[in-house]
C-alpha atoms as a PDB file:
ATOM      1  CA  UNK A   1      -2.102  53.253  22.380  1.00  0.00           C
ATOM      2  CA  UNK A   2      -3.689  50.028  21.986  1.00  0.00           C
ATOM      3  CA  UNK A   3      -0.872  46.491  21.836  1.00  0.00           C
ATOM      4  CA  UNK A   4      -0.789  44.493  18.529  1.00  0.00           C
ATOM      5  CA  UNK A   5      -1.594  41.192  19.516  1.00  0.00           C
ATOM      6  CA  UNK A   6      -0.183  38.560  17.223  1.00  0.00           C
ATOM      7  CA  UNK A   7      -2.579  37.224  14.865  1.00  0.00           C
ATOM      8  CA  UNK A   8      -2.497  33.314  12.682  1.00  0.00           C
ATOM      9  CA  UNK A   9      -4.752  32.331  10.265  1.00  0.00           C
ATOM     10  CA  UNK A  10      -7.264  29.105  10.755  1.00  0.00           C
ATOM     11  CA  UNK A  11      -8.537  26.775   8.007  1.00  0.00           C
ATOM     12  CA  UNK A  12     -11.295  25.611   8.169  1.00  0.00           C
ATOM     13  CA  UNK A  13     -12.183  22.392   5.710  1.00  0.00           C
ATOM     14  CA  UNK A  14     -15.672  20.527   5.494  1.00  0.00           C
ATOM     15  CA  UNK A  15     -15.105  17.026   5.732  1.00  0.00           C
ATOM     16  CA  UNK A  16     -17.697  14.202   5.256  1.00  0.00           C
ATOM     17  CA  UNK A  17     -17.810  10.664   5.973  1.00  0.00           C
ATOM     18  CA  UNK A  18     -20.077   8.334   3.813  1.00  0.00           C
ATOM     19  CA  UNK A  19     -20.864   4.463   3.001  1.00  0.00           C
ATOM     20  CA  UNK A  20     -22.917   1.965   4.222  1.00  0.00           C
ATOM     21  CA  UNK A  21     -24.783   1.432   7.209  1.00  0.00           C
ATOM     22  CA  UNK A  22     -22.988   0.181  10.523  1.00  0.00           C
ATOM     23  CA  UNK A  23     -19.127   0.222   8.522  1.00  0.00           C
ATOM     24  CA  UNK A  24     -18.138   1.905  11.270  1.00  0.00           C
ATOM     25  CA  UNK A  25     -18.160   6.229  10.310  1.00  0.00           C
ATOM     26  CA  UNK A  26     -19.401   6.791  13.703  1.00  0.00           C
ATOM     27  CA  UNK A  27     -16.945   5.597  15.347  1.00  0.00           C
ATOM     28  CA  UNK A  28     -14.268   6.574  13.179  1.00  0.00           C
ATOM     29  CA  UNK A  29     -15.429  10.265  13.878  1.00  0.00           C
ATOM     30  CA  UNK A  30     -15.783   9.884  17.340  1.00  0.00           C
ATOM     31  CA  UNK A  31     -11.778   8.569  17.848  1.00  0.00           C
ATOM     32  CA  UNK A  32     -10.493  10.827  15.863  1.00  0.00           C
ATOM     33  CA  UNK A  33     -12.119  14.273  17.114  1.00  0.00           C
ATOM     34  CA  UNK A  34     -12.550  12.847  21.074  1.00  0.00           C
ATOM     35  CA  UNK A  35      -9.494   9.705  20.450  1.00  0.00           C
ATOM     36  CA  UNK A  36     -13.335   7.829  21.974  1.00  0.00           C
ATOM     37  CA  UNK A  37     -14.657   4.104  20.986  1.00  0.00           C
ATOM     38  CA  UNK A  38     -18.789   3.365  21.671  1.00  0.00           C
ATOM     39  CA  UNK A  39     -19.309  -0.402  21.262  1.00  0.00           C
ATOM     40  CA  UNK A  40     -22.326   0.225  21.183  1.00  0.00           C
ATOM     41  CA  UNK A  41     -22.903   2.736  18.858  1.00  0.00           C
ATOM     42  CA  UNK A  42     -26.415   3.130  16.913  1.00  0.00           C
ATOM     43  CA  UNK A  43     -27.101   3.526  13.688  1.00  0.00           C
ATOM     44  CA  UNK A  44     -26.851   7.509  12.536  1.00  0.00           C
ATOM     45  CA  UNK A  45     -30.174   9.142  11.964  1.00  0.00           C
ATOM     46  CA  UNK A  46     -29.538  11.720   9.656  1.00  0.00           C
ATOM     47  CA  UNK A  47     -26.279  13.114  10.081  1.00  0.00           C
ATOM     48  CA  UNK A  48     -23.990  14.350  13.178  1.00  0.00           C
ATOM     49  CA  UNK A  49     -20.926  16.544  13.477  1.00  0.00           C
ATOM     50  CA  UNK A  50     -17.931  17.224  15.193  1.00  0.00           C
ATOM     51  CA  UNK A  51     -14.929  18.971  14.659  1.00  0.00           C
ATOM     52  CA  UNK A  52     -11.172  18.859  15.838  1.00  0.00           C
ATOM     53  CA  UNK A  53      -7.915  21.634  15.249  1.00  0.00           C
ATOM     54  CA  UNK A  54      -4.740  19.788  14.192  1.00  0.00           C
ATOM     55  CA  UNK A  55      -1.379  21.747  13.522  1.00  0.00           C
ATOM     56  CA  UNK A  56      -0.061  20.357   9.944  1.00  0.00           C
ATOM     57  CA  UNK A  57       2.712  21.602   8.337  1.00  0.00           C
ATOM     58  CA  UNK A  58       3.044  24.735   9.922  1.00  0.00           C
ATOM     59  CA  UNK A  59      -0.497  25.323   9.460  1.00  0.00           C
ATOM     60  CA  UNK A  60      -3.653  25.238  11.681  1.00  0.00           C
ATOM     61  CA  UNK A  61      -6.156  23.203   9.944  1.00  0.00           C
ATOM     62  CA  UNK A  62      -9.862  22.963  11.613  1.00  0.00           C
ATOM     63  CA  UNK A  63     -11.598  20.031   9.903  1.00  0.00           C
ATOM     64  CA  UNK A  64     -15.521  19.937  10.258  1.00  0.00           C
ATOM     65  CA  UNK A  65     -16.532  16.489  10.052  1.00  0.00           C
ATOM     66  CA  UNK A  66     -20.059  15.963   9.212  1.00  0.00           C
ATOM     67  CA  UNK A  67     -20.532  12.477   9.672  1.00  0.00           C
ATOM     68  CA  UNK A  68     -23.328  11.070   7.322  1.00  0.00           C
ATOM     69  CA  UNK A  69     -26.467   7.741   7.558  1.00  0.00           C
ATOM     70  CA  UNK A  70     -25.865   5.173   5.753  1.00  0.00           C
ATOM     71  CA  UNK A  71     -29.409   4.054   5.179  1.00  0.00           C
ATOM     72  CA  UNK A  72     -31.429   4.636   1.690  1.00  0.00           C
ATOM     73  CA  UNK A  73     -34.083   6.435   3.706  1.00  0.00           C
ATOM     74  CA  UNK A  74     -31.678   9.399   4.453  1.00  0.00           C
ATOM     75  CA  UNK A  75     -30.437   9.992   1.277  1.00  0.00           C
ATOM     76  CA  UNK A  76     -32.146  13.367   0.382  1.00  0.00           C
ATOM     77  CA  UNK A  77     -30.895  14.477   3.566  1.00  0.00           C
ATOM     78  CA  UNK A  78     -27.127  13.346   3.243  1.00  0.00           C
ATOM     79  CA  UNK A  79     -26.515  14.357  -0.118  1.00  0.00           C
ATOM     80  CA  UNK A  80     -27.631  17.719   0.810  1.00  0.00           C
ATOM     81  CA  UNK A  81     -24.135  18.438   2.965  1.00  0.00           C
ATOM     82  CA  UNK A  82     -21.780  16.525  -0.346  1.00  0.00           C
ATOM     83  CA  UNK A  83     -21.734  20.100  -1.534  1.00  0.00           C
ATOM     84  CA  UNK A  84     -20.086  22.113   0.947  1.00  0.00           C
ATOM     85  CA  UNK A  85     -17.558  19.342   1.269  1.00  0.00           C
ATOM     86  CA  UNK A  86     -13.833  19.564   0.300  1.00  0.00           C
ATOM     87  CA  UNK A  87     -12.851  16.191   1.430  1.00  0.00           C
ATOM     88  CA  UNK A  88     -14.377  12.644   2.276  1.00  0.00           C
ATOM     89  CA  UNK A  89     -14.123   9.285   3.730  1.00  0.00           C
ATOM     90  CA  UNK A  90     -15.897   6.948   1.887  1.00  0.00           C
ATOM     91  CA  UNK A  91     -15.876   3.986   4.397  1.00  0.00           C
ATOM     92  CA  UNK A  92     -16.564   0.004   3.790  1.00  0.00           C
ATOM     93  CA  UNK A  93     -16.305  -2.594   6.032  1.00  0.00           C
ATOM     94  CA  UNK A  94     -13.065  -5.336   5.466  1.00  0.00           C
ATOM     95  CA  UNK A  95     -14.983  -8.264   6.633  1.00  0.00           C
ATOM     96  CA  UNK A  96     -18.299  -7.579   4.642  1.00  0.00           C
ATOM     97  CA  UNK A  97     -17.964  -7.478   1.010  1.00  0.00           C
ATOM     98  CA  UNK A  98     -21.414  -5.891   0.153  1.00  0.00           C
ATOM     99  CA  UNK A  99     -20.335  -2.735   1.770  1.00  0.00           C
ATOM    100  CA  UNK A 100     -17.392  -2.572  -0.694  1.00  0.00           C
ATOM    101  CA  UNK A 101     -19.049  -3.579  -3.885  1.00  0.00           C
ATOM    102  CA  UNK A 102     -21.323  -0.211  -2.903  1.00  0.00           C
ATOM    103  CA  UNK A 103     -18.661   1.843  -3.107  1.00  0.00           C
ATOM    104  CA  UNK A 104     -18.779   2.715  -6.475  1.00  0.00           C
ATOM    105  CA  UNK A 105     -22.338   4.199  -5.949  1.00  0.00           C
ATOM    106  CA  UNK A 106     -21.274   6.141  -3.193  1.00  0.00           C
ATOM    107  CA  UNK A 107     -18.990   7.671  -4.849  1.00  0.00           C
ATOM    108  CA  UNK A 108     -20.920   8.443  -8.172  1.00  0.00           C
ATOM    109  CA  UNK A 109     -23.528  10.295  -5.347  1.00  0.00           C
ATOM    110  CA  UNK A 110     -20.657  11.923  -3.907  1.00  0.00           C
ATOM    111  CA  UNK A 111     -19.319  13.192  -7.536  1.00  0.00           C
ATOM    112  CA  UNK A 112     -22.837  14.402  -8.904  1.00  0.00           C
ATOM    113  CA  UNK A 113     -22.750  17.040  -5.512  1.00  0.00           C
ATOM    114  CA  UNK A 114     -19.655  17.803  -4.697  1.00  0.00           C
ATOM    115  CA  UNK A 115     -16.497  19.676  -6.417  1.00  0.00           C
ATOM    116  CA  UNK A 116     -14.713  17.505  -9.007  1.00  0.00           C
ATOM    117  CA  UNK A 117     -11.862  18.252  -7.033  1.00  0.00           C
ATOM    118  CA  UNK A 118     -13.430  16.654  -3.952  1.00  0.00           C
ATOM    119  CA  UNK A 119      -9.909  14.781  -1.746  1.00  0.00           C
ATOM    120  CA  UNK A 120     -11.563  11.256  -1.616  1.00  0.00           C
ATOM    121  CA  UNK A 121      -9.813   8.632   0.436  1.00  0.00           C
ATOM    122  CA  UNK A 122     -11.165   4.972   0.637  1.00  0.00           C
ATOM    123  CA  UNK A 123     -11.204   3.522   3.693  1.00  0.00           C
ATOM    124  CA  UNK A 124     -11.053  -0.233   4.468  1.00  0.00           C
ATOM    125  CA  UNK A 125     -12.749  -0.187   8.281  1.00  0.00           C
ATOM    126  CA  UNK A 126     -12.622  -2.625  11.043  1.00  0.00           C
ATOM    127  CA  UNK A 127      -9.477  -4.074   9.777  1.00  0.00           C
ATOM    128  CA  UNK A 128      -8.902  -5.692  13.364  1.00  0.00           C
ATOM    129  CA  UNK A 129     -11.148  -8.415  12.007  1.00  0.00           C
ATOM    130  CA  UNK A 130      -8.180  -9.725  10.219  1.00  0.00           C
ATOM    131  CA  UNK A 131     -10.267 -13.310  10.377  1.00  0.00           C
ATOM    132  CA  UNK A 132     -13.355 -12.438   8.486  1.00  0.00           C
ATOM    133  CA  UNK A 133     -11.779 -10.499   6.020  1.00  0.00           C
ATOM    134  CA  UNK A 134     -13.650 -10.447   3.021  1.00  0.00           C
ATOM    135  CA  UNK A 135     -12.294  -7.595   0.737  1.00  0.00           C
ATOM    136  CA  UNK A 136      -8.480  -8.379  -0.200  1.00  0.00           C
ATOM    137  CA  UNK A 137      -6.179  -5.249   0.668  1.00  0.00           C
ATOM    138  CA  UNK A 138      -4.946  -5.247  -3.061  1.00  0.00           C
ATOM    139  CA  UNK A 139      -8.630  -4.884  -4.828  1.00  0.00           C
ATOM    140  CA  UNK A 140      -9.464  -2.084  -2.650  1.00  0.00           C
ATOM    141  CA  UNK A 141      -6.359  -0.441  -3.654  1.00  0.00           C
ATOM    142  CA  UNK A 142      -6.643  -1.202  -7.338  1.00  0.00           C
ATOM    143  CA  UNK A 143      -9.956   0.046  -7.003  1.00  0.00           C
ATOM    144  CA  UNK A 144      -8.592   3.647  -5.213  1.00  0.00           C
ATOM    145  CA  UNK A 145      -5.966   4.008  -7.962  1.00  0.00           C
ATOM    146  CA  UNK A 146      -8.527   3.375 -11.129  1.00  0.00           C
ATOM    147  CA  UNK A 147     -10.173   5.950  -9.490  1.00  0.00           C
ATOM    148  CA  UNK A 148      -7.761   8.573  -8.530  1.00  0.00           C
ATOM    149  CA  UNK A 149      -8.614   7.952  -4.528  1.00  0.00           C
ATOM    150  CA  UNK A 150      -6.697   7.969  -1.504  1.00  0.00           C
ATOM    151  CA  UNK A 151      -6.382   4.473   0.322  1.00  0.00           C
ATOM    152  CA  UNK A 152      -6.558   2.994   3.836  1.00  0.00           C
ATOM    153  CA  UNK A 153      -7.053   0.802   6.301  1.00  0.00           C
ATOM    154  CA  UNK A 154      -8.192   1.295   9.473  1.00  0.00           C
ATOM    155  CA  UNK A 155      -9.279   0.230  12.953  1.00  0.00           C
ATOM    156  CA  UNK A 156     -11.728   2.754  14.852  1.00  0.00           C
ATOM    157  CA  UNK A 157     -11.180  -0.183  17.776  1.00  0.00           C
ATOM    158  CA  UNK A 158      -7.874  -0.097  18.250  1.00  0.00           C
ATOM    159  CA  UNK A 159      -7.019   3.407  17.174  1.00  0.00           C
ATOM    160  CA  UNK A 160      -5.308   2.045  13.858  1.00  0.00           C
ATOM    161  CA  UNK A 161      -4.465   4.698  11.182  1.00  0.00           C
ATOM    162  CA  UNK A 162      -7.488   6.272  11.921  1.00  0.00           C
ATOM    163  CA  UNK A 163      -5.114   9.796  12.432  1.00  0.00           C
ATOM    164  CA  UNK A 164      -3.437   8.936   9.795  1.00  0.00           C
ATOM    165  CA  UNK A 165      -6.237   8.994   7.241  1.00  0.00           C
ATOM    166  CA  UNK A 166      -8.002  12.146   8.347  1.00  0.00           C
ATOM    167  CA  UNK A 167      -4.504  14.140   8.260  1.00  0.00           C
ATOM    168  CA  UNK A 168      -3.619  13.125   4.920  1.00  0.00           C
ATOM    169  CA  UNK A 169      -7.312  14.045   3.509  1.00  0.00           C
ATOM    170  CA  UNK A 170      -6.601  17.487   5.594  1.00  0.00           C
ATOM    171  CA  UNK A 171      -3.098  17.897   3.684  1.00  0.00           C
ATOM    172  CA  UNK A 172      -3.975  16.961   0.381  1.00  0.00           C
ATOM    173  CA  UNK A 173      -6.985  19.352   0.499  1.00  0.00           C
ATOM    174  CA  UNK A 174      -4.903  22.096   1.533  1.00  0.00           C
ATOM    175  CA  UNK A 175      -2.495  21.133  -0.846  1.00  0.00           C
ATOM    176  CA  UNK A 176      -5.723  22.062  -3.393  1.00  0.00           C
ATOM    177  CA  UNK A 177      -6.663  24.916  -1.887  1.00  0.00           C
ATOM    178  CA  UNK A 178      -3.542  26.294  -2.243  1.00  0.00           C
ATOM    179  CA  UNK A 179      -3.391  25.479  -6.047  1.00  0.00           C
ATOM    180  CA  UNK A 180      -6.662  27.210  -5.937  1.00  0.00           C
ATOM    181  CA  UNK A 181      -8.339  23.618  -7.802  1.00  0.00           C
ATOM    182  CA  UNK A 182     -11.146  23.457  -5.483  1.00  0.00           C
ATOM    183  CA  UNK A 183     -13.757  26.077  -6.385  1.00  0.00           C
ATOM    184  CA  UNK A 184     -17.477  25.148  -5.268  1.00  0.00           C
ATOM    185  CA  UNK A 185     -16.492  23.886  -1.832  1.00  0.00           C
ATOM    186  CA  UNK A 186     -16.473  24.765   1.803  1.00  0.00           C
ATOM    187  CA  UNK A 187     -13.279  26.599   2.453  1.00  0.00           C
ATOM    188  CA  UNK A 188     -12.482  29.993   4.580  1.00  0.00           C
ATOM    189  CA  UNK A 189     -10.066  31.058   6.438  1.00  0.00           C
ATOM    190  CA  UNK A 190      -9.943  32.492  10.278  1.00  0.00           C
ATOM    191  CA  UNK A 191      -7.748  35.036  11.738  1.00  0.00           C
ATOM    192  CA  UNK A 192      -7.464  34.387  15.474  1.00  0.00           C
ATOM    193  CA  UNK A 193      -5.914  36.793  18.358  1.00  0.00           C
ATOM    194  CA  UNK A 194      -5.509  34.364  20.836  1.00  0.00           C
ATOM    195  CA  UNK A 195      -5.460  30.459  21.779  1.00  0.00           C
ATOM    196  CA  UNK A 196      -8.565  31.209  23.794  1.00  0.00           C
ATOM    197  CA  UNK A 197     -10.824  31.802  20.857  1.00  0.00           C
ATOM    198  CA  UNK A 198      -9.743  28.506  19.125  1.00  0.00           C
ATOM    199  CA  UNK A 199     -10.130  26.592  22.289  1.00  0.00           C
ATOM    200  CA  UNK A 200     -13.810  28.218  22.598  1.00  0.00           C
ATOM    201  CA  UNK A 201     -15.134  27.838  19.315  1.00  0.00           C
ATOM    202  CA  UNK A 202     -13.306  23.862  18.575  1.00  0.00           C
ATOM    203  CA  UNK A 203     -15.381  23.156  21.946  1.00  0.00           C
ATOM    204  CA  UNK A 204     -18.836  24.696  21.148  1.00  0.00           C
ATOM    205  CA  UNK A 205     -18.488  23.326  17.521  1.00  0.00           C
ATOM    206  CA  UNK A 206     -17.328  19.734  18.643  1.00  0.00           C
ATOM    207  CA  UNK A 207     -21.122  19.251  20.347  1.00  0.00           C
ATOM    208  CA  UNK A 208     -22.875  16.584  18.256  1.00  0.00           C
ATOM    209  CA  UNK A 209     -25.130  18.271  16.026  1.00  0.00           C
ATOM    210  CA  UNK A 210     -28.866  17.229  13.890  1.00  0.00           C
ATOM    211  CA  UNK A 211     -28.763  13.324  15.314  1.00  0.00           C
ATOM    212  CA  UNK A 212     -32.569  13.353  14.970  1.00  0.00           C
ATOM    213  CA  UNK A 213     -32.981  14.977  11.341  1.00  0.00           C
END
């Protein structure tokens, strides 16, 4: 007679981060799935991935982060992996004002690929450079609410909010998927047997992933 093991269920949610060039997404990505800061990070060449399980709620929540090039050059590739996505960043840099006044682009891309229902949070980067702020805290925010985003600011640097902002983009999506009003994107859901499997597959998974696309 075999023994019942006991058995969970695993969501797994397709996040992506996008906005300009050198805002900071890397390294965003890189201290929230391996808590890791490069100062010397390069510009992404097509897009990279990593992923990380957090317990929320009750609930065990794999997010698949697929972190995206800024530059014009990529764009055909980028806008390729909006439409699998549930949930994304859409980063700008607080101390350079160009990267913020994109935005709205970014997000018009982001809209014409992804579910309508698409969790967007903005996200006001590098906010450690309190000095050279350029984009006031209260027009970003104006600008999240006129457009039914999430908002806020962050420091990849010195590990400021940056956990914050992926788990509530993870716990509003689920709060979605639960309501059943995201359709189109990349959602399942994993039954596991043991703590060894998740451990396995987060590791494999959490390699970096099509740097030279």
């Amino acid at each position: 007679k075999r023994s019942s093991e006991a058995r969970w269920w695993v969501f797994v949610l397709l996040v992506v981060l996008i906005g300009e060039s050198g805002v900071g997404k890397s390294n965003l990505l890189s201290r929230f799935t391996k808590n890791e800061f490069n100062h010397d990070s390069r510009t992404t060449i097509g897009v990279e991935f990593s992923t990380r399980t957090v317990q929320l709620n009750g609930l065990t929540i794999k997010a698949q982060i697929w972190d995206t090039a800024g530059l014009e050059r990529y764009r055909a590739i980028t806008s390729a992996y909006y439409r699998g996505a549930v949930g994304a960043l859409l980063v700008y840099d607080i101390s350079k004002h160009l990267t913020y006044e994109s935005a709205e682009r970014w997000l018009k891309e982001l809209y014409d690929h992804a579910d309508p229902h698409i969790v967007v949070m903005l996200v006001g980067n590098k906010a450690d450079l309190l000095s050279l702020r350029s984009v006031p805290t209260e027009d970003a925010k104006d600008f999240a609410e006129k457009n039914g985003l999430l908002f806020m600011e962050t420091s990849a640097l010195e590990s400021t909010n940056v956990e914050s902002a992926f788990n509530e983009v993870l716990q509003a999506i689920h709060r979605k998927v639960a309501s059943k009003e995201v359709t189109r994107g990349s959602i399942s859901a994993v039954s596991l047997s043991s703590p060894a499997a998740l451990t396995a597959d987060s590791e494999q998974e959490r390699r970096p992933c099509c740097k030279n696309l």
